[in-house]
Protein backbone atom coordinates (compact mmCIF):
# COMPACT_ATOMS: atom_id res chain seq x y z
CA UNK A 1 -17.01 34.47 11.44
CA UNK A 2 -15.49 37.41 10.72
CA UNK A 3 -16.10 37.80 6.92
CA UNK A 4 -17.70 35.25 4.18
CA UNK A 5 -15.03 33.48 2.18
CA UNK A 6 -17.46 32.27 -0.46
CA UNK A 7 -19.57 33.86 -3.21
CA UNK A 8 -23.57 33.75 -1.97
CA UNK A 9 -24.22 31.70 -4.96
CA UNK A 10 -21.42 29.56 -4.60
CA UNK A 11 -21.80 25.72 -3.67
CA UNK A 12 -19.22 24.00 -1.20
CA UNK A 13 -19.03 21.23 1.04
CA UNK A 14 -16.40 21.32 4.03
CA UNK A 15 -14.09 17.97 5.48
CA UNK A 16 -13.79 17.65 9.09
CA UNK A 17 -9.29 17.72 9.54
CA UNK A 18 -9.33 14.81 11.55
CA UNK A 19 -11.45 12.58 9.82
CA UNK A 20 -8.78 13.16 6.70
CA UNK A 21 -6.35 12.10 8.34
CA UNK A 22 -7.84 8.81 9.49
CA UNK A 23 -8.53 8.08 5.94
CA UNK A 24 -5.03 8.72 4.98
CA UNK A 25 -3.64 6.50 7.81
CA UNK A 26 -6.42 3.96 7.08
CA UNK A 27 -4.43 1.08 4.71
CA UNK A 28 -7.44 -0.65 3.86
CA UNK A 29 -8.53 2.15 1.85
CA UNK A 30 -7.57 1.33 -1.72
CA UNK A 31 -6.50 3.14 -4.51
CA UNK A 32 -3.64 4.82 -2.69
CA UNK A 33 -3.61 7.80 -4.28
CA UNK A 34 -7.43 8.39 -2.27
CA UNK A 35 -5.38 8.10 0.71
CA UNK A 36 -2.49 10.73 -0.42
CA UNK A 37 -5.32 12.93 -1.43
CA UNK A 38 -7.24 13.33 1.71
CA UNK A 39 -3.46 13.29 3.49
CA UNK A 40 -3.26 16.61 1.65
CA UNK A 41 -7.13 17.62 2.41
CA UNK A 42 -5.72 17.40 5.97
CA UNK A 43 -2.56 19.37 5.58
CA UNK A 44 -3.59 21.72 2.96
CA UNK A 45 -3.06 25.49 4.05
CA UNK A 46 -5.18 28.58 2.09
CA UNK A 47 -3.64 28.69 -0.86
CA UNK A 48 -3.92 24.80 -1.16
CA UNK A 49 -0.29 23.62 -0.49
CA UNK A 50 0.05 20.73 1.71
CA UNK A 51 3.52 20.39 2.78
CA UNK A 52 5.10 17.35 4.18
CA UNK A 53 8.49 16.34 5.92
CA UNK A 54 11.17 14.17 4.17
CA UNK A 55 9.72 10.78 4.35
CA UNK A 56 6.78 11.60 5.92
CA UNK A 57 3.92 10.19 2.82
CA UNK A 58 6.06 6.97 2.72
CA UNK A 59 5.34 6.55 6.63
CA UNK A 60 1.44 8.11 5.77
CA UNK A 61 0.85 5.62 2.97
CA UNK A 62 2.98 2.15 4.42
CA UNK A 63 1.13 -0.19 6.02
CA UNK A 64 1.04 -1.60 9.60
CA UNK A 65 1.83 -5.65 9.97
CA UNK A 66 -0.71 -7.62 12.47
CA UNK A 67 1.88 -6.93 14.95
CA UNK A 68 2.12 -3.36 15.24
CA UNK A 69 5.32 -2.67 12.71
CA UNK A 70 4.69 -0.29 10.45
CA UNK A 71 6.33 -1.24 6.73
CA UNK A 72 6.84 2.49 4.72
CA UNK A 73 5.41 2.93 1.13
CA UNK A 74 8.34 2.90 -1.13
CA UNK A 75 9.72 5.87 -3.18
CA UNK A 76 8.08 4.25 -6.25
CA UNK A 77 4.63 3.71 -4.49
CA UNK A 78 4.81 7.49 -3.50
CA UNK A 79 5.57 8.69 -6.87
CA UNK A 80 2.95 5.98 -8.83
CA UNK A 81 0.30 7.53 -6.50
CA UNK A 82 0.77 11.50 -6.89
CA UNK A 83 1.45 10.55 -10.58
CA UNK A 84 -2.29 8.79 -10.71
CA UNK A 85 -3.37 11.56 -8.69
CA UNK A 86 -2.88 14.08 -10.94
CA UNK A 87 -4.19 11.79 -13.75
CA UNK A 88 -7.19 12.62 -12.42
CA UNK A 89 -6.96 16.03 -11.75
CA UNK A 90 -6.79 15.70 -7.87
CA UNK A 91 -4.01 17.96 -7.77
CA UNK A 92 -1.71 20.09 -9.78
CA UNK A 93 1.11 19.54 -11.92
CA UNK A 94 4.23 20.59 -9.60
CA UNK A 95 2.71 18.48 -6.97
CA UNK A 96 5.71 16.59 -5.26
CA UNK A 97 6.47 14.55 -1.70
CA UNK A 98 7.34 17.39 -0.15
CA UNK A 99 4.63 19.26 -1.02
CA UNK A 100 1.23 18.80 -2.91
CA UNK A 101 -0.59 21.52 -4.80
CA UNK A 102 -4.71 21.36 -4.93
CA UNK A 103 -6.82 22.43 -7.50
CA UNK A 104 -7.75 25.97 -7.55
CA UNK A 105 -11.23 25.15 -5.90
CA UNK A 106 -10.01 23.90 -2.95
CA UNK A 107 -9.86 26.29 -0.16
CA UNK A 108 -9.10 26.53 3.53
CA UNK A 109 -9.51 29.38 5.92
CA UNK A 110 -7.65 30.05 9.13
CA UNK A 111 -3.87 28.60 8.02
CA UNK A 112 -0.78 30.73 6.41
CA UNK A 113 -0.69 31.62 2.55
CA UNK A 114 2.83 30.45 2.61
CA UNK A 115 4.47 27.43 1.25
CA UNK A 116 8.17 26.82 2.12
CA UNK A 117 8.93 24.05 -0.89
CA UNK A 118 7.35 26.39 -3.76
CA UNK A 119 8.89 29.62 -2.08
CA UNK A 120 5.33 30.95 -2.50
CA UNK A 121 4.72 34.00 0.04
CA UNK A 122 8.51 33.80 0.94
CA UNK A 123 11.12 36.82 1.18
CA UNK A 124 13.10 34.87 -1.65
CA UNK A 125 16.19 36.75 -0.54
CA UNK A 126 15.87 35.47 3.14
CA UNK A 127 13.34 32.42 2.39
CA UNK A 128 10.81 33.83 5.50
CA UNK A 129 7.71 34.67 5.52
CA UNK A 130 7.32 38.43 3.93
CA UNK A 131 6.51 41.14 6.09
CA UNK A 132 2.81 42.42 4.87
CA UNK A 133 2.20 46.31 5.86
């Protein structure tokens, strides 16, 4: 590792990416707003913005019939569970479906400082990523 990203006195724990996303997929797993959370543990980039496609956390938190079709969370479902969310404090105010904020002690090494929806680390005049000297 090529520098230490935490304080020496600082205490973390770390979440395998993977195992994240099987929680998020998993529909047994209730409150659903635990499963939108670790959907954005899994996403989440360095600055703690975990962006998703249009319709993309109704198809992560639906459910899957017996038979293999998959019914999507509706818009309401969504919304009740990033509302609940950040009742808690699980993320931030400004958190949305197209892109969830994490607290400020969350962080993630190895991914982009960028986020696309908050135009954070964006040339807002072009909307790409800045060019850093």
């Amino acid at each position: 590792m090529a520098g230490r990203a935490w304080a020496p006195d600082e205490d973390f724990f770390m979440l395998d990416t993977e195992m994240c996303e099987g929680f998020a997929d998993n529909a047994t797993i209730k409150p659903l707003y635990v499963r939108l959370v670790f959907a954005a543990y899994a996403r989440a980039n360095d600055i703690g913005h975990a962006e998703f496609e249009p319709g993309e956390l109704s198809r992560i938190l639906g459910e899957a019939l017996p038979d293999g079709e998959l019914i999507l969370a509706s818009r309401q479902t969504v919304y009740s569970a990033l509302q609940q969310a950040e009742e808690f404090g699980m993320i931030l105010p400004g958190s949305g479906v197209r892109c969830i904020v994490l607290p400020n002690g969350f962080r993630r090494g190895g991914r982009d400082r960028k986020c696309f929806w908050h135009k954070v680390g964006l040339d807002r005049r072009r909307r790409r990523p800045r060019q850093r000297p």
